[in-house]
N, C-alpha and C. Protein backbone atom coordinates (compact mmCIF):
# COMPACT_ATOMS: atom_id res chain seq x y z
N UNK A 1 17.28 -24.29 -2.52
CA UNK A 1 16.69 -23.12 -1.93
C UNK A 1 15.25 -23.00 -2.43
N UNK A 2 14.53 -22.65 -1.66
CA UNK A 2 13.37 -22.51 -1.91
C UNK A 2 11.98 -21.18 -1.90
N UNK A 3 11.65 -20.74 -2.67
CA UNK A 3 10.92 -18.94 -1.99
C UNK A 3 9.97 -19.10 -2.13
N UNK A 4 9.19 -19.01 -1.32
CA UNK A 4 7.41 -18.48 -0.40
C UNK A 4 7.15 -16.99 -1.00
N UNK A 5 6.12 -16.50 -1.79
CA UNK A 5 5.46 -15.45 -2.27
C UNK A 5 4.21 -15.17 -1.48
N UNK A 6 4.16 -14.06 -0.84
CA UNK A 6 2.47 -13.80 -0.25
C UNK A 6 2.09 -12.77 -0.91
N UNK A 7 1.21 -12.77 -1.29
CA UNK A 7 0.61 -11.52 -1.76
C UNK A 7 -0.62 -10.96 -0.60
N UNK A 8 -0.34 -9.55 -0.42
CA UNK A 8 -1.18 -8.83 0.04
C UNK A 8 -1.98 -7.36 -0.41
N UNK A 9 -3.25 -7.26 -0.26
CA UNK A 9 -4.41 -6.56 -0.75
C UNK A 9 -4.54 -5.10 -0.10
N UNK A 10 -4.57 -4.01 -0.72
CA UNK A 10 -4.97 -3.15 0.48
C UNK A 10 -5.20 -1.79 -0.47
N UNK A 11 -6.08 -0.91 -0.32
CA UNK A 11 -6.56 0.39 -0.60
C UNK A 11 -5.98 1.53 -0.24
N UNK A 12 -6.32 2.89 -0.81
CA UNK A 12 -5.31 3.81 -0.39
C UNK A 12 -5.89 4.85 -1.28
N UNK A 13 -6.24 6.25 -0.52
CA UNK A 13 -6.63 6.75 -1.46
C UNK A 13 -5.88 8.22 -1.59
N UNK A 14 -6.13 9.38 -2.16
CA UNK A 14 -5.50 11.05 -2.38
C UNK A 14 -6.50 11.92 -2.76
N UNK A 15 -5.83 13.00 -2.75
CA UNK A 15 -6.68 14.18 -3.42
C UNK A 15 -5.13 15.04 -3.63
N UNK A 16 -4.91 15.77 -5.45
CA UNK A 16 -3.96 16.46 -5.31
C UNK A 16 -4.91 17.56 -5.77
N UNK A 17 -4.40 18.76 -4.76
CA UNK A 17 -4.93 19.91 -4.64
C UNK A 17 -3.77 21.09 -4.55
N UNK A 18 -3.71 21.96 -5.04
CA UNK A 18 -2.61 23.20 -4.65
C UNK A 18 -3.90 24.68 -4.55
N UNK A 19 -3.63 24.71 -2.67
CA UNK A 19 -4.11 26.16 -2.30
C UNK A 19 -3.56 27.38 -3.18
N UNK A 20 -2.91 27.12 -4.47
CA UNK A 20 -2.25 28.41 -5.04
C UNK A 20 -3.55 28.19 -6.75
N UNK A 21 -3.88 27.73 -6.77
CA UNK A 21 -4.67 27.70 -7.55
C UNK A 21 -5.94 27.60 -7.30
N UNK A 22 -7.43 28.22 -8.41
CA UNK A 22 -8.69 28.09 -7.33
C UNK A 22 -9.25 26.95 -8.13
N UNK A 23 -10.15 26.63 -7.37
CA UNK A 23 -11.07 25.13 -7.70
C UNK A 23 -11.24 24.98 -9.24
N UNK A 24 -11.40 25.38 -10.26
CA UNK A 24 -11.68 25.19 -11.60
C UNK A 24 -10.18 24.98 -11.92
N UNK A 25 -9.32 26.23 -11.67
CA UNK A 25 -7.58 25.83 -12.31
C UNK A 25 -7.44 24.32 -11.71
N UNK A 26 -7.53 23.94 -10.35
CA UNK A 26 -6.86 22.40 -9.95
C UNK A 26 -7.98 21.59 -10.79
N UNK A 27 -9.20 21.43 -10.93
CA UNK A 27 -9.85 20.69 -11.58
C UNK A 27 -9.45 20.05 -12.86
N UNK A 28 -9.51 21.47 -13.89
CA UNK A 28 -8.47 21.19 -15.03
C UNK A 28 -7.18 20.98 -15.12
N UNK A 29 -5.83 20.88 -13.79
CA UNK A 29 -5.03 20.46 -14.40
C UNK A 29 -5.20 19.00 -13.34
N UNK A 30 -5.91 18.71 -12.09
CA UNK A 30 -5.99 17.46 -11.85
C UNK A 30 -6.85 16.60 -12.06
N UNK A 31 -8.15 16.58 -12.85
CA UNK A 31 -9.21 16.28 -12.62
C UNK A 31 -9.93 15.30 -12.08
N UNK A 32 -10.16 14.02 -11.73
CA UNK A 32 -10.82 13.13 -10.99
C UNK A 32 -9.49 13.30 -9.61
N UNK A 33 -8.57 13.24 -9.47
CA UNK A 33 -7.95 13.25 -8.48
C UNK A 33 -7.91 14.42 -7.80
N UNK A 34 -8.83 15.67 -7.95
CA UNK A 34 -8.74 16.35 -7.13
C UNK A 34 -10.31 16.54 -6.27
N UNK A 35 -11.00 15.63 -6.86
CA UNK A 35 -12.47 15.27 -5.88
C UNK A 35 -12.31 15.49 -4.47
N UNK A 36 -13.22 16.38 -3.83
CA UNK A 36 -12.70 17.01 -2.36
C UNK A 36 -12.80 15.68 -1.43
N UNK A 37 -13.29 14.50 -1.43
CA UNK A 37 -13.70 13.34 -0.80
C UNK A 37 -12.26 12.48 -1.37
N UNK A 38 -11.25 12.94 -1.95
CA UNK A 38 -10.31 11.43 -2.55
C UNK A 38 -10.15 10.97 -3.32
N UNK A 39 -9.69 10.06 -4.27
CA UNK A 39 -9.72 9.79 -5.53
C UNK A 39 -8.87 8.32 -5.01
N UNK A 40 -8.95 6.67 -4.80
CA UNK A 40 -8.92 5.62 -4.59
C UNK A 40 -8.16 4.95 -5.48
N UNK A 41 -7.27 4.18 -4.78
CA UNK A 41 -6.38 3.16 -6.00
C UNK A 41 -6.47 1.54 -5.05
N UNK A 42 -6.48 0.40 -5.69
CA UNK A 42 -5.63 -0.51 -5.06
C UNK A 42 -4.64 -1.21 -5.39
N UNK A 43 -3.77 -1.50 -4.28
CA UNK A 43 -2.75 -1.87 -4.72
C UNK A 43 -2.54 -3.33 -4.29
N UNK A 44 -1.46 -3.70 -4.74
CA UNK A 44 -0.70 -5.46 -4.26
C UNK A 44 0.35 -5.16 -4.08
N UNK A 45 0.74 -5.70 -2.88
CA UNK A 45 1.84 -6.10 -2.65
C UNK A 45 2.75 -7.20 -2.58
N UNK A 46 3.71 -7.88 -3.08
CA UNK A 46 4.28 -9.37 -3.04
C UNK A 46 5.23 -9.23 -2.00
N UNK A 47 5.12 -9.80 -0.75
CA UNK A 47 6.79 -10.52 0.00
C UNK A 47 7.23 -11.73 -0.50
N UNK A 48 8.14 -11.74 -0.38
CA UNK A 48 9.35 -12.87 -0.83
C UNK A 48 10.07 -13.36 -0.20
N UNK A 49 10.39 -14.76 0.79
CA UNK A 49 11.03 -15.47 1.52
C UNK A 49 12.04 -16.38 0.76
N UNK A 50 13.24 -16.32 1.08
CA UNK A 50 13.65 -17.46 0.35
C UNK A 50 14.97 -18.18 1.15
N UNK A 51 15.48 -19.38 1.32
CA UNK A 51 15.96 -19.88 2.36
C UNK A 51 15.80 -21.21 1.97
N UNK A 52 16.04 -22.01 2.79
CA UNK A 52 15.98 -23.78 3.16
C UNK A 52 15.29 -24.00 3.70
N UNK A 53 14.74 -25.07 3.50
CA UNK A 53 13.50 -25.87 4.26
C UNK A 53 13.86 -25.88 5.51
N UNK A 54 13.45 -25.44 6.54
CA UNK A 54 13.60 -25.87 8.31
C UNK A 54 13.29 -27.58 8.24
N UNK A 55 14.22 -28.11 8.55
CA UNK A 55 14.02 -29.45 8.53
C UNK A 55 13.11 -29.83 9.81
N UNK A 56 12.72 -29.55 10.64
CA UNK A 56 11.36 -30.11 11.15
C UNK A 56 9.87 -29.31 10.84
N UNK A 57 9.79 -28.38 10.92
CA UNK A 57 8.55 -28.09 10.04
C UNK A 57 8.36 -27.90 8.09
N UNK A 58 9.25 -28.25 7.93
CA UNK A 58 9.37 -28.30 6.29
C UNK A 58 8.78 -26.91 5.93
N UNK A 59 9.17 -25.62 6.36
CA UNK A 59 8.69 -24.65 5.41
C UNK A 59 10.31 -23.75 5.39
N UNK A 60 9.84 -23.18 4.16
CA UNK A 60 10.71 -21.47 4.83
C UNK A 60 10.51 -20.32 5.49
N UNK A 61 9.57 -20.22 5.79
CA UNK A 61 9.02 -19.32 6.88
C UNK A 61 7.61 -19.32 7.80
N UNK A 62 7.60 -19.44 8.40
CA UNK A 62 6.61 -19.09 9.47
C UNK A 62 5.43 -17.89 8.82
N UNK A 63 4.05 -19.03 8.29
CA UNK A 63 3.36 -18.04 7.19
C UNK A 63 2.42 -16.90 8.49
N UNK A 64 2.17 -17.40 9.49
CA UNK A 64 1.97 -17.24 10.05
C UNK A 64 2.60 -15.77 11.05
N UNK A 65 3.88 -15.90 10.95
CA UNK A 65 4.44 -15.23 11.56
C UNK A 65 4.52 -13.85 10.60
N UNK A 66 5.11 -14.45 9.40
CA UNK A 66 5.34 -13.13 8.21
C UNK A 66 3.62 -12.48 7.94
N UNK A 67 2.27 -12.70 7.84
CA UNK A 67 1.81 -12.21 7.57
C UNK A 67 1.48 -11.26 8.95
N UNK A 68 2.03 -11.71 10.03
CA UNK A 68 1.62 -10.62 11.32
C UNK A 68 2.55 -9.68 10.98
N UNK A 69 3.83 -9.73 10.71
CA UNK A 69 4.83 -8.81 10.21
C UNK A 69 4.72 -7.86 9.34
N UNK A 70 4.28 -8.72 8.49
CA UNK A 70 3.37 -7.50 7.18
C UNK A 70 2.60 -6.71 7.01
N UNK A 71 1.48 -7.25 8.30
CA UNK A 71 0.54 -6.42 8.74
C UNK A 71 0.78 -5.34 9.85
N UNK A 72 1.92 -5.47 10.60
CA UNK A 72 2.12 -4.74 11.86
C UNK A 72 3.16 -3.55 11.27
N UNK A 73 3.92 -3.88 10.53
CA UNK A 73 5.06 -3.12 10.05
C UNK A 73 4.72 -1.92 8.68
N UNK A 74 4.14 -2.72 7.73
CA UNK A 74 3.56 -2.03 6.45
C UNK A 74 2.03 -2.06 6.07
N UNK A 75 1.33 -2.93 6.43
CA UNK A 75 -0.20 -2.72 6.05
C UNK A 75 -0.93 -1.78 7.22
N UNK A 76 -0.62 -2.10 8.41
CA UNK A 76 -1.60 -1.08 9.15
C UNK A 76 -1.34 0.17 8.90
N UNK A 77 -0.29 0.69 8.46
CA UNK A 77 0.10 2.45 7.66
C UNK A 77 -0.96 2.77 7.11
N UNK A 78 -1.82 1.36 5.80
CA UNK A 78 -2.45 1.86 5.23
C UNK A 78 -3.62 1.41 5.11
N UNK A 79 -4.50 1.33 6.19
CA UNK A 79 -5.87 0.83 6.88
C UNK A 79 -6.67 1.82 7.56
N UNK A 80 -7.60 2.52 7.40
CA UNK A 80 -7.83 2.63 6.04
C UNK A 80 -6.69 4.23 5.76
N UNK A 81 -6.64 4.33 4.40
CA UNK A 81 -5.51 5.74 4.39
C UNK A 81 -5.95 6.39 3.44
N UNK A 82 -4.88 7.76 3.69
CA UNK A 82 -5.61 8.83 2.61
C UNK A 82 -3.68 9.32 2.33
N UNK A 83 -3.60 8.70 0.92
CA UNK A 83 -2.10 9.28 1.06
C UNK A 83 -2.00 10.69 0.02
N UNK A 84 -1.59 11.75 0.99
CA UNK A 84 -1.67 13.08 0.15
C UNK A 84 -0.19 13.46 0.01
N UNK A 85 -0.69 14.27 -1.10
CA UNK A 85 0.76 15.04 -1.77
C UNK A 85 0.93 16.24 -1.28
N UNK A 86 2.15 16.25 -0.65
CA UNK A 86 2.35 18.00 0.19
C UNK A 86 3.30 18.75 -1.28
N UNK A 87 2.34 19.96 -0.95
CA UNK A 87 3.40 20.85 -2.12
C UNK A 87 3.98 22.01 -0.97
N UNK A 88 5.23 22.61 -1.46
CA UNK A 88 5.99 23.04 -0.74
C UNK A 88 5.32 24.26 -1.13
């Protein structure tokens, strides 16, 4: 058996803010992450294939195919993104 690793690249950013507190209280208890513009991370991601060689193209997966997958299913979510925290 054999496993194919891709790694993929991608950005993502937040702002945690609570309307129950005013701008100095969220400052001090969030501080760089509550910048009204976002506060930026990046991340990696690894997929993992693992299987038998296809005996006429000698791979385990279609690299080709999995990185359209990766991109259509989970990376375009976060192109470009702003992932925020809802408070109840």
């Amino acid at each position: 058996m054999t496993r194919v690793t891709r790694r993929y690249k991608f950005a993502a950013s937040h702002r945690l803010h609570s309307s129950e507190l005013s701008e100095p209280e969220n400052h001090e208890l969030y501080g760089k992450c509550n910048n009204p513009y976002g506060h930026g991370h990046d991340y990696v991601l690894e997929v993992s294939v693992a299987g038998p060689l296809d005996s006429i193209s000698g791979q385990v997966v279609n690299i080709l195919a999995l990185d359209r997958l990766v991109n259509e299913q989970i990376l375009r979510g976060f192109r470009p993104s702003v992932l925020q925290r809802r408070r109840a």
